[in-house]
C-alpha atoms as a PDB file:
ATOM      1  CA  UNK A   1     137.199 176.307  75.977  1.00  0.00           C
ATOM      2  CA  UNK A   2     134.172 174.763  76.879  1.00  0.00           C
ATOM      3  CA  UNK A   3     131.521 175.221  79.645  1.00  0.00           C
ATOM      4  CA  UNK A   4     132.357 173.220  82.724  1.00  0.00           C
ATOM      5  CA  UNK A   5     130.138 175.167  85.328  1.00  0.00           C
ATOM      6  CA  UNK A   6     126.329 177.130  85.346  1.00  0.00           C
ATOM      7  CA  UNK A   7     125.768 179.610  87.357  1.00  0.00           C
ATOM      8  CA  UNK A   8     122.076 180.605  88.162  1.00  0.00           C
ATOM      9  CA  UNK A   9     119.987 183.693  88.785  1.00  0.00           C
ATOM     10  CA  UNK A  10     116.994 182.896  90.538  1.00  0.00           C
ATOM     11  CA  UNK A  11     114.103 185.081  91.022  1.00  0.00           C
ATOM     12  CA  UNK A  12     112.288 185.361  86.832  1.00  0.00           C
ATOM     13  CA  UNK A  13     114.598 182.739  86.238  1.00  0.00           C
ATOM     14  CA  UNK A  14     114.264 179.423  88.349  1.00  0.00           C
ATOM     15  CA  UNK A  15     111.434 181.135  90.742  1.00  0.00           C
ATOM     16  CA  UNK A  16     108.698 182.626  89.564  1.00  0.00           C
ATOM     17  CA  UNK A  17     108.950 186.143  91.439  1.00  0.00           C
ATOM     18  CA  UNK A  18     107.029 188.387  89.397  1.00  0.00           C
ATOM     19  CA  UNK A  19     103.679 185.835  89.331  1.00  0.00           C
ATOM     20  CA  UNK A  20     104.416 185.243  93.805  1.00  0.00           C
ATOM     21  CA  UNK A  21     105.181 188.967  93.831  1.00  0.00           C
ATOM     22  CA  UNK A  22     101.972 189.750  92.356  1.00  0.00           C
ATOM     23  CA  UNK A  23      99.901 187.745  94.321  1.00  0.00           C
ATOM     24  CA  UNK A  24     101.466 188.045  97.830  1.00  0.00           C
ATOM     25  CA  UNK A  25     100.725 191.880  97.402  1.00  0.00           C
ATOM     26  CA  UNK A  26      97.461 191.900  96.014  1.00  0.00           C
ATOM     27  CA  UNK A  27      96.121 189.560  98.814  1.00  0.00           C
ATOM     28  CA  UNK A  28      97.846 191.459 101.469  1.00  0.00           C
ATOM     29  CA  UNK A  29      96.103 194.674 100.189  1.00  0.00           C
ATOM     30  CA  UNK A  30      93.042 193.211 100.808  1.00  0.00           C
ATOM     31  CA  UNK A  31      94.028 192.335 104.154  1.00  0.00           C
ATOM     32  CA  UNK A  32      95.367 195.316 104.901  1.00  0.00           C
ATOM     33  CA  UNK A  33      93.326 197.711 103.053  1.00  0.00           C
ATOM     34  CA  UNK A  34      94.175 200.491 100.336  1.00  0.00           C
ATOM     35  CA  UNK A  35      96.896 202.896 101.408  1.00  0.00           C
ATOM     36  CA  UNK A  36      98.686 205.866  99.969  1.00  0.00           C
ATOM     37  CA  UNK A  37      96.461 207.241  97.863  1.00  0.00           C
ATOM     38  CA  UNK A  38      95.468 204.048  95.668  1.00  0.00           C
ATOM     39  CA  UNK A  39      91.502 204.193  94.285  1.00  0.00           C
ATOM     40  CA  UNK A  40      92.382 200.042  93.377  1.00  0.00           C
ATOM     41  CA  UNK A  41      94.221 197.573  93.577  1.00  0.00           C
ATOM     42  CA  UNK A  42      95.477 197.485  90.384  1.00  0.00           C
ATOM     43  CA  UNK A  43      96.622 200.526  90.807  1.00  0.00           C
ATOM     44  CA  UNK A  44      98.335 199.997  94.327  1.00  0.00           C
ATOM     45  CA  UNK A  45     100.373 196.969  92.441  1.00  0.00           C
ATOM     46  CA  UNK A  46     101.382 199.361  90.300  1.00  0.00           C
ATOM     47  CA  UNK A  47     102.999 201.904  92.738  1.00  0.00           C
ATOM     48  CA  UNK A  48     104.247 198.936  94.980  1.00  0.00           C
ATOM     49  CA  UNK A  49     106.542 197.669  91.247  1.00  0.00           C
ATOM     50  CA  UNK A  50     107.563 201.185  90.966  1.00  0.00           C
ATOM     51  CA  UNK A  51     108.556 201.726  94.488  1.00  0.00           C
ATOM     52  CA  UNK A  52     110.502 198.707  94.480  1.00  0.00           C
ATOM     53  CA  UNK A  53     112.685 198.989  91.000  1.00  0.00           C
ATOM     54  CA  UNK A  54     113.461 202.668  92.617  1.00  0.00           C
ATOM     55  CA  UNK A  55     114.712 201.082  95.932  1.00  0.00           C
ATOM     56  CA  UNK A  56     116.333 198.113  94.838  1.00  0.00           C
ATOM     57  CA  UNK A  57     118.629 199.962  92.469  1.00  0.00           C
ATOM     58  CA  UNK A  58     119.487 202.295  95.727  1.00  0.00           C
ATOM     59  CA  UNK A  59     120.154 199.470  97.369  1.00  0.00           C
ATOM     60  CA  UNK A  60     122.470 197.372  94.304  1.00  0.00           C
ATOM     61  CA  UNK A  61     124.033 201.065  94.296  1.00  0.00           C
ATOM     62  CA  UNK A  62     125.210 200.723  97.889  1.00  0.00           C
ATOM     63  CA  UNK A  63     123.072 203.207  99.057  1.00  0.00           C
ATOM     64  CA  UNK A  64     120.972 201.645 101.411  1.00  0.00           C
ATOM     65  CA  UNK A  65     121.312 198.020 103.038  1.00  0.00           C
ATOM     66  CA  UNK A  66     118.972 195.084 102.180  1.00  0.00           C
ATOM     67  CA  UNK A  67     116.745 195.673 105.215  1.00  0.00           C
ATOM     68  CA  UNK A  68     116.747 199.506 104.624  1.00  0.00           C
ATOM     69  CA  UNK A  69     114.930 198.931 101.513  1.00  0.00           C
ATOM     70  CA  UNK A  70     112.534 197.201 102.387  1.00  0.00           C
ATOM     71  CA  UNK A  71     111.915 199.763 105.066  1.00  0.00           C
ATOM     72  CA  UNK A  72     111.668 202.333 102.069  1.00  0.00           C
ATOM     73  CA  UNK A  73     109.796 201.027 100.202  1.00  0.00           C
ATOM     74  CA  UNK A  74     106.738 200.704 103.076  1.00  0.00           C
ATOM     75  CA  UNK A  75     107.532 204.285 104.249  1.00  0.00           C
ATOM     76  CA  UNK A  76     106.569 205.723 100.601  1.00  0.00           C
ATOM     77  CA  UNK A  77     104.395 203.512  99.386  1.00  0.00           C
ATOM     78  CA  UNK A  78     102.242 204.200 102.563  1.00  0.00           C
ATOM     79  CA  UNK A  79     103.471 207.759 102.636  1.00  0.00           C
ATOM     80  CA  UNK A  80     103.833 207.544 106.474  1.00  0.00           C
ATOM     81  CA  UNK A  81     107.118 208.031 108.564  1.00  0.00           C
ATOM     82  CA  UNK A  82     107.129 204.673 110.414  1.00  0.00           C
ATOM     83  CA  UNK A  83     109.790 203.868 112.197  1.00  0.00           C
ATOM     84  CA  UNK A  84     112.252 200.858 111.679  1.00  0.00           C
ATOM     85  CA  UNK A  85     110.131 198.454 113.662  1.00  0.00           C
ATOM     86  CA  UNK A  86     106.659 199.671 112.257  1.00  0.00           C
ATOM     87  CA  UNK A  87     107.917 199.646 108.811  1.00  0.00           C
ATOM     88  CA  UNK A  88     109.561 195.664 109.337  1.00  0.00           C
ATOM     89  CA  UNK A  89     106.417 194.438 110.182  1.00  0.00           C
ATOM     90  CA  UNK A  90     104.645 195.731 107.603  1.00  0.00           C
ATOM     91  CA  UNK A  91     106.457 194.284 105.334  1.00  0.00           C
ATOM     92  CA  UNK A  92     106.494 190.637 107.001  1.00  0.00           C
ATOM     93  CA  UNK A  93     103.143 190.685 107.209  1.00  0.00           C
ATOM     94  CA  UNK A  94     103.538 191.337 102.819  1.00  0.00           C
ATOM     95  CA  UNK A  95     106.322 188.817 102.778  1.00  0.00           C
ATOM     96  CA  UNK A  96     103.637 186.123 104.496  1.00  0.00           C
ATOM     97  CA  UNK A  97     101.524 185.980 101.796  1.00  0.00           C
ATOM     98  CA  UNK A  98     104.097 186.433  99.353  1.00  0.00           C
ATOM     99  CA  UNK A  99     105.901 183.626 100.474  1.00  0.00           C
ATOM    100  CA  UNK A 100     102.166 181.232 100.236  1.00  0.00           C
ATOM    101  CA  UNK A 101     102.395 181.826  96.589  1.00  0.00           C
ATOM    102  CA  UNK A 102     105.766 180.526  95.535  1.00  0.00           C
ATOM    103  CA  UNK A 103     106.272 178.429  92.680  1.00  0.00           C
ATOM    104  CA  UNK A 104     109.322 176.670  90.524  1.00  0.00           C
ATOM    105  CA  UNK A 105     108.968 177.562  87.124  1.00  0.00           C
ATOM    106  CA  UNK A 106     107.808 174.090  85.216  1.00  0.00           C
ATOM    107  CA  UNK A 107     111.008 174.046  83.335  1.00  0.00           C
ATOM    108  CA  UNK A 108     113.470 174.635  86.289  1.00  0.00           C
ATOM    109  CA  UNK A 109     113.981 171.427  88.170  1.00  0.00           C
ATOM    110  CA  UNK A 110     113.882 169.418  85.098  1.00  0.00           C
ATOM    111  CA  UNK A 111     116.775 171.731  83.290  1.00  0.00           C
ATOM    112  CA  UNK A 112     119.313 171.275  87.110  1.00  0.00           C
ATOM    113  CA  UNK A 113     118.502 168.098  87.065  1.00  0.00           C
ATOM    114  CA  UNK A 114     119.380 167.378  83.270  1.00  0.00           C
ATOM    115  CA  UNK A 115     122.331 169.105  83.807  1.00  0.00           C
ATOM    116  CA  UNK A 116     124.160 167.730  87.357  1.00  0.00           C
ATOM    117  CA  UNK A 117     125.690 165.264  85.534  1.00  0.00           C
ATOM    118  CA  UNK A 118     128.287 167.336  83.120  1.00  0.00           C
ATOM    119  CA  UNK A 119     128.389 170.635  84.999  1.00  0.00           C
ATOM    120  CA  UNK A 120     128.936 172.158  88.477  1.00  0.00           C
ATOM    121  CA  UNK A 121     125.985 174.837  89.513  1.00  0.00           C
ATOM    122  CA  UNK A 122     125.645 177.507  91.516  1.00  0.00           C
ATOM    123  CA  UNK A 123     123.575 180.531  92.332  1.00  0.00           C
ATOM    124  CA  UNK A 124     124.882 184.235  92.180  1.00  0.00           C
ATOM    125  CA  UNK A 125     121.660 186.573  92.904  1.00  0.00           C
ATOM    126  CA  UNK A 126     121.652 190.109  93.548  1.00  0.00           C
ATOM    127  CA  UNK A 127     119.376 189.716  96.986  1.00  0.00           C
ATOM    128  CA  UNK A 128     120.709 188.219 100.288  1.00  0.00           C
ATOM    129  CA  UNK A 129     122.072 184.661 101.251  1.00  0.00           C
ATOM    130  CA  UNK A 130     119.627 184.406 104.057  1.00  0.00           C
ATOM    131  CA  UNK A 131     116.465 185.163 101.811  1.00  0.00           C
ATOM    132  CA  UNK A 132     117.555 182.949  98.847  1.00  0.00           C
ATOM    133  CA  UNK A 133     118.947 180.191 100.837  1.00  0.00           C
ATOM    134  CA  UNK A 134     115.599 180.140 102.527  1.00  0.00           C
ATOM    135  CA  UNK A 135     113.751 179.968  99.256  1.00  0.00           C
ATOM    136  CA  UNK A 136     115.919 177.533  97.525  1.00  0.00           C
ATOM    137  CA  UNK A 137     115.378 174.837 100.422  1.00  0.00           C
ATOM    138  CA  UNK A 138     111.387 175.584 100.401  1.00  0.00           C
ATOM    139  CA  UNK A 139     111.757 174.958  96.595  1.00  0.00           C
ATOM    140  CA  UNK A 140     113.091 171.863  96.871  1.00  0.00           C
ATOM    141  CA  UNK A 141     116.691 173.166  94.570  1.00  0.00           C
ATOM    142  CA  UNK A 142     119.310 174.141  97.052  1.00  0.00           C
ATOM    143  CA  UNK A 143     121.376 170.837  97.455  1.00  0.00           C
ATOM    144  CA  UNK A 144     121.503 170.783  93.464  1.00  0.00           C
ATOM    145  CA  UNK A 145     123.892 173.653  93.742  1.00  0.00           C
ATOM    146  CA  UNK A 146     127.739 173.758  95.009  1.00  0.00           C
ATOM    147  CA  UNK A 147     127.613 177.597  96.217  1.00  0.00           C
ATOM    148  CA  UNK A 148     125.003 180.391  96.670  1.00  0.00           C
ATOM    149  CA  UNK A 149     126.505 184.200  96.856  1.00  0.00           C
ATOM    150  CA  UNK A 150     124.239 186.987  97.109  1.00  0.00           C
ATOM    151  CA  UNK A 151     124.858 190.708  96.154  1.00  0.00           C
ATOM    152  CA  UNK A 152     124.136 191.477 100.221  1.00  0.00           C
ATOM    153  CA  UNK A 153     126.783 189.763 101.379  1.00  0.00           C
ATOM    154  CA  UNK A 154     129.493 190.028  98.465  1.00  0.00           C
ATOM    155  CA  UNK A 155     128.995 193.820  98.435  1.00  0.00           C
ATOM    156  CA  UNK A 156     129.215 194.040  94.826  1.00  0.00           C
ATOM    157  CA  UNK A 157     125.663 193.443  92.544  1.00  0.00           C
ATOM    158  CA  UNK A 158     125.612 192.326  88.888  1.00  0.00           C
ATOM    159  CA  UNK A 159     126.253 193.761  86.435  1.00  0.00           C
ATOM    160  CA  UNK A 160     129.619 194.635  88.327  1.00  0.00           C
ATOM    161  CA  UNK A 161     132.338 192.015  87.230  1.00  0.00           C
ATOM    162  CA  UNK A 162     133.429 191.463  90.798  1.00  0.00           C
ATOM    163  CA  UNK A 163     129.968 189.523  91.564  1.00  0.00           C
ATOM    164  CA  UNK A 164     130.103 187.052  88.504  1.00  0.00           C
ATOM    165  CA  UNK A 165     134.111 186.868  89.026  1.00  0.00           C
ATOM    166  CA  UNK A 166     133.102 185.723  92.623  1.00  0.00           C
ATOM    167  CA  UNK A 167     130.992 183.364  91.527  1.00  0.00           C
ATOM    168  CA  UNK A 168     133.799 181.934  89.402  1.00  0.00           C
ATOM    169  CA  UNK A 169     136.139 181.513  92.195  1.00  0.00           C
ATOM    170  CA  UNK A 170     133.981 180.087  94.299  1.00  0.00           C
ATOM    171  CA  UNK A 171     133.102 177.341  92.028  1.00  0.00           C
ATOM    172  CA  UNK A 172     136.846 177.229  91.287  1.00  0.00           C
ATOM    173  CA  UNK A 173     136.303 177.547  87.367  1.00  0.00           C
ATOM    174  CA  UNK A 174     137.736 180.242  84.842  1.00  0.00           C
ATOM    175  CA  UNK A 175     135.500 183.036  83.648  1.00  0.00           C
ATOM    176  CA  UNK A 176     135.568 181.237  80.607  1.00  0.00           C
ATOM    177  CA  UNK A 177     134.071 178.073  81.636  1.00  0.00           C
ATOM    178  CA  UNK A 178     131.032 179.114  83.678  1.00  0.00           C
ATOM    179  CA  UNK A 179     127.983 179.723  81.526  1.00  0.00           C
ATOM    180  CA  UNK A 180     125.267 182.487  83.851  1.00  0.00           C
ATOM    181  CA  UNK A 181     121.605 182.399  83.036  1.00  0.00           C
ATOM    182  CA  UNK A 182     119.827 184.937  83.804  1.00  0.00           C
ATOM    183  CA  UNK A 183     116.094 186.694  82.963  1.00  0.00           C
ATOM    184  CA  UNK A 184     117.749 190.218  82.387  1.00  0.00           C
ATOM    185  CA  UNK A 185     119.578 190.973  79.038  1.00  0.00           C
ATOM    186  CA  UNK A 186     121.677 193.881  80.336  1.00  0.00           C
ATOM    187  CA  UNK A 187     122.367 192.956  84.459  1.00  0.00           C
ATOM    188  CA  UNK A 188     122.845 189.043  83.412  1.00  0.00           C
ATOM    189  CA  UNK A 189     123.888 188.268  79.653  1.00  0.00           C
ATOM    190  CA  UNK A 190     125.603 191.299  78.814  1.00  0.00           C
ATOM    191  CA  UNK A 191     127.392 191.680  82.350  1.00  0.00           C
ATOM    192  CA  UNK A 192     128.715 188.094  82.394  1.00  0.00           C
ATOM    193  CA  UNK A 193     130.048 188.429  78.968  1.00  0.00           C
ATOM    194  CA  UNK A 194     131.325 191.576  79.969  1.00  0.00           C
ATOM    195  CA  UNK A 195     133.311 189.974  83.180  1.00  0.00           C
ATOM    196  CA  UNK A 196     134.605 186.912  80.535  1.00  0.00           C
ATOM    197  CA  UNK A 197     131.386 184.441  81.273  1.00  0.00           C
ATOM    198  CA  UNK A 198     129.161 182.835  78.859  1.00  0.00           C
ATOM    199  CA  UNK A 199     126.079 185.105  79.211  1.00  0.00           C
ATOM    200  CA  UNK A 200     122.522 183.610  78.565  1.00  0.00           C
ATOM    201  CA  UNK A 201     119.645 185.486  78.626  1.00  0.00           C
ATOM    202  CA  UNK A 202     116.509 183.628  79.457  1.00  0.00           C
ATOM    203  CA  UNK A 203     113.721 185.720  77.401  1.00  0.00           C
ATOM    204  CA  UNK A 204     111.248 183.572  78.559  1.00  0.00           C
ATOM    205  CA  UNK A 205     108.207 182.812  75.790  1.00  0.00           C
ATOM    206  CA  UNK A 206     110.087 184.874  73.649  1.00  0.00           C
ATOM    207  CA  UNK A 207     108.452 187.454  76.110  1.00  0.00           C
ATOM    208  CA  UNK A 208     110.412 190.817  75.254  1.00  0.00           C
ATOM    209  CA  UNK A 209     110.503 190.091  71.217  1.00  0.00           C
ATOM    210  CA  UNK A 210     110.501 193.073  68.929  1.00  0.00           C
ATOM    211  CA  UNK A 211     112.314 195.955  67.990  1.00  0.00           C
ATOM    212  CA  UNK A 212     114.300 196.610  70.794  1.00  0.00           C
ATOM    213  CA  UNK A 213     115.613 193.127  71.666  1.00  0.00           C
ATOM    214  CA  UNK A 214     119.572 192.908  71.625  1.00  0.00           C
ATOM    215  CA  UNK A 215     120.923 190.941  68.880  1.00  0.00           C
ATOM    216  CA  UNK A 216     123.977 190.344  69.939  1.00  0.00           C
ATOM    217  CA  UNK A 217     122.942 188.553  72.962  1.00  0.00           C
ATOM    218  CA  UNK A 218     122.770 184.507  73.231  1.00  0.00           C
ATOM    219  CA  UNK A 219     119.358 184.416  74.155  1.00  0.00           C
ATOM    220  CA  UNK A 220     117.296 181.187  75.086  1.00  0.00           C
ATOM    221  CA  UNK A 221     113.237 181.249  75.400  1.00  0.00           C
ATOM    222  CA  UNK A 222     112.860 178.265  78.026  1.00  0.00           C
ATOM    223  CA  UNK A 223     115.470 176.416  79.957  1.00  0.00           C
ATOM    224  CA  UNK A 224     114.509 173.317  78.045  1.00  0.00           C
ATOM    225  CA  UNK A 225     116.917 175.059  74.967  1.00  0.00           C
ATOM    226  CA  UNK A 226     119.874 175.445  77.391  1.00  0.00           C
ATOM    227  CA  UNK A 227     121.472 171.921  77.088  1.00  0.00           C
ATOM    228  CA  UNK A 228     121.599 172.385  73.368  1.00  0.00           C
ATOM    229  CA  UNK A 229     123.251 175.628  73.857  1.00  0.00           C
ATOM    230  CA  UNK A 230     125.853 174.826  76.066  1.00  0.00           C
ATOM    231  CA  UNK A 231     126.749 171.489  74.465  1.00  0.00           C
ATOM    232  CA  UNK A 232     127.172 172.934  71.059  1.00  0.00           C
ATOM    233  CA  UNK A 233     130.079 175.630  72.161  1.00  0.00           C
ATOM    234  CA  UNK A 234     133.106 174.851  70.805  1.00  0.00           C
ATOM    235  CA  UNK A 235     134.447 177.842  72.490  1.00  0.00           C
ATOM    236  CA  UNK A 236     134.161 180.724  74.450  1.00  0.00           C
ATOM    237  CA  UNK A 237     132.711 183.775  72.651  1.00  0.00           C
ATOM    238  CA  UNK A 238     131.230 181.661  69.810  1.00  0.00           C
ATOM    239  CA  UNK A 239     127.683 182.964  69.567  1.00  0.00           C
ATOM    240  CA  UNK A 240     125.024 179.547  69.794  1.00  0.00           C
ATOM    241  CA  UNK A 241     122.277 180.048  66.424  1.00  0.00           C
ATOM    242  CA  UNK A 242     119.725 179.613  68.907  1.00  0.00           C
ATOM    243  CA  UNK A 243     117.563 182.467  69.891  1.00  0.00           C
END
C-alpha cells in the first residue's frame, strides 16, 4: 500500500531545538547569573539537559501538566521553592532568549516543499499546540501542513499508538499510508511501526552510528534521502536499502 500522507516531528527534526536550546540557556545564564550550585556554564547546561529529560518524561507519563514542568524544572535546577508565578517567569525570561535563536534546519523547507505535491503533511509532536503552532508560523512552515496535534492536548505522547493513530485520523489516512519522521529511533520509528505507520528515523549526519544503532529501523541521515525512500515502497512493511 503505498505512502499517501507524512507526518512530522518537529523539534531535532524540522527545528533545530537542541542548537536554540543551547544557546537560549547559555545566554540567559549570563544574564541571570550562575545558580544552583554550578562553578560554569558548561556545567549549568549540563544540569539544565538533565533536569529537563527527567521532567519531560514526568510530564509524557501524565504526571505533571505541560506548564507544571516547566515549573519543575526551575524549582530544582535553582534548588529554590518558588512559587507558580516566580517559577513562570523564570522560565519566560529563558524562553526569550531561547526563542532569538531559532532556526529551520537547512534541509527542512526544501524536503515539505518537495513533497506537497504527492503527499498530505502534518505534525504530531509530543509538546503543546499552542507552543508548536507558535513556532511553526515564526518558521515560516505551518500552512505547509493539514493538521498539528500535540501530546498536551491529545493526552496520549508517542510512543503510545493512540498519538500516531490520531494523527492518522485526523489526516483521514490508514496507518498504513502515513509515513512519521522523526529524530528518535525508539519514541518515533519504532513506535509508528509499532501503531501500523511507516516509521523513519532521521539519524541526522549519521550522528548516532556505531554499535548500538538499531538495524532494523528505516533510518535516513538528512531529509534530502526521504523522497527516495518513500517513493521506492512498494508496500507497507518493506524495509527501504537506504540507511
Amino acid at each position: 500500500m503505498p505512502i499517501r500522507g507524512i507526518l512530522w516531528d518537529v523539534d531535532d527534526t524540522l527545528f533545530d531545538f537542541t542548537s536554540a536550546d543551547e544557546q537560549g540557556f547559555l545566554e540567559h545564564v549570563r544574564v541571570e547569573g550562575l545558580a544552583g550550585g554550578s562553578e560554569s556554564t558548561g556545567q549549568a547546561l549540563s544540569r539544565w539537559q538533565a533536569i529537563t529529560v527527567r521532567h519531560w518524561q514526568r510530564f509524557a507519563d501524565g504526571l505533571v501538566d505541560y506548564e507544571g514542568q516547566r515549573r519543575d524544572r526551575v524549582r530544582e535546577f535553582l534548588g529554590e521553592p518558588l512559587s507558580d508565578a516566580e517559577a513562570s517567569a523564570w522560565f519566560l525570561r529563558y524562553i526569550a532568549h531561547y526563542e532569538a535563536a531559532w532556526a529551520l534546519f537547512p534541509d527542512a523547507t526544501p524536503a515539505v516543499v518537495a513533497l506537497a505535491a504527492g503527499y498530505r503533511q502534518g505534525v504530531l509532536s509530543n509538546s503543546s499546540t499552542v507552543h508548536q503552532e507558535r513556532k511553526l508560523r515564526t518558521l515560516g512552515l505551518r500552512d505547509h501542513f493539514e493538521v498539528l496535534l500535540c501530546a498536551a492536548e491529545l493526552g496520549v505522547s508517542k510512543p503510545a499508538a493512540g498519538a500516531f493513530l490520531a494523527g492518522c485520523e485526523a489526516l483521514g489516512l490508514p496507518p498504513a499510508e502515513v509515513a512519521y519522521v522523526g529524530d528518535q529511533p525508539e519514541i518515533d520509528a519504532r513506535g509508528a511501526d509499532e501503531a501500523g505507520l511507516f516509521g523513519i528515523w532521521l539519524d541526522r549526519g549519521g550522528a548516532a552510528a556505531g554499535p548500538g544503532v538499531p538495524a532494523d529501523l528505516r533510518r535516513i541521515i538528512g531529509l534530502a534521502e526521504l523522497p527516495a525512500l518513500l517513493a521506492a515502497n512498494t508496500g507497507f512493511g518493506a524495509p527501504s536499502p537506504i540507511g
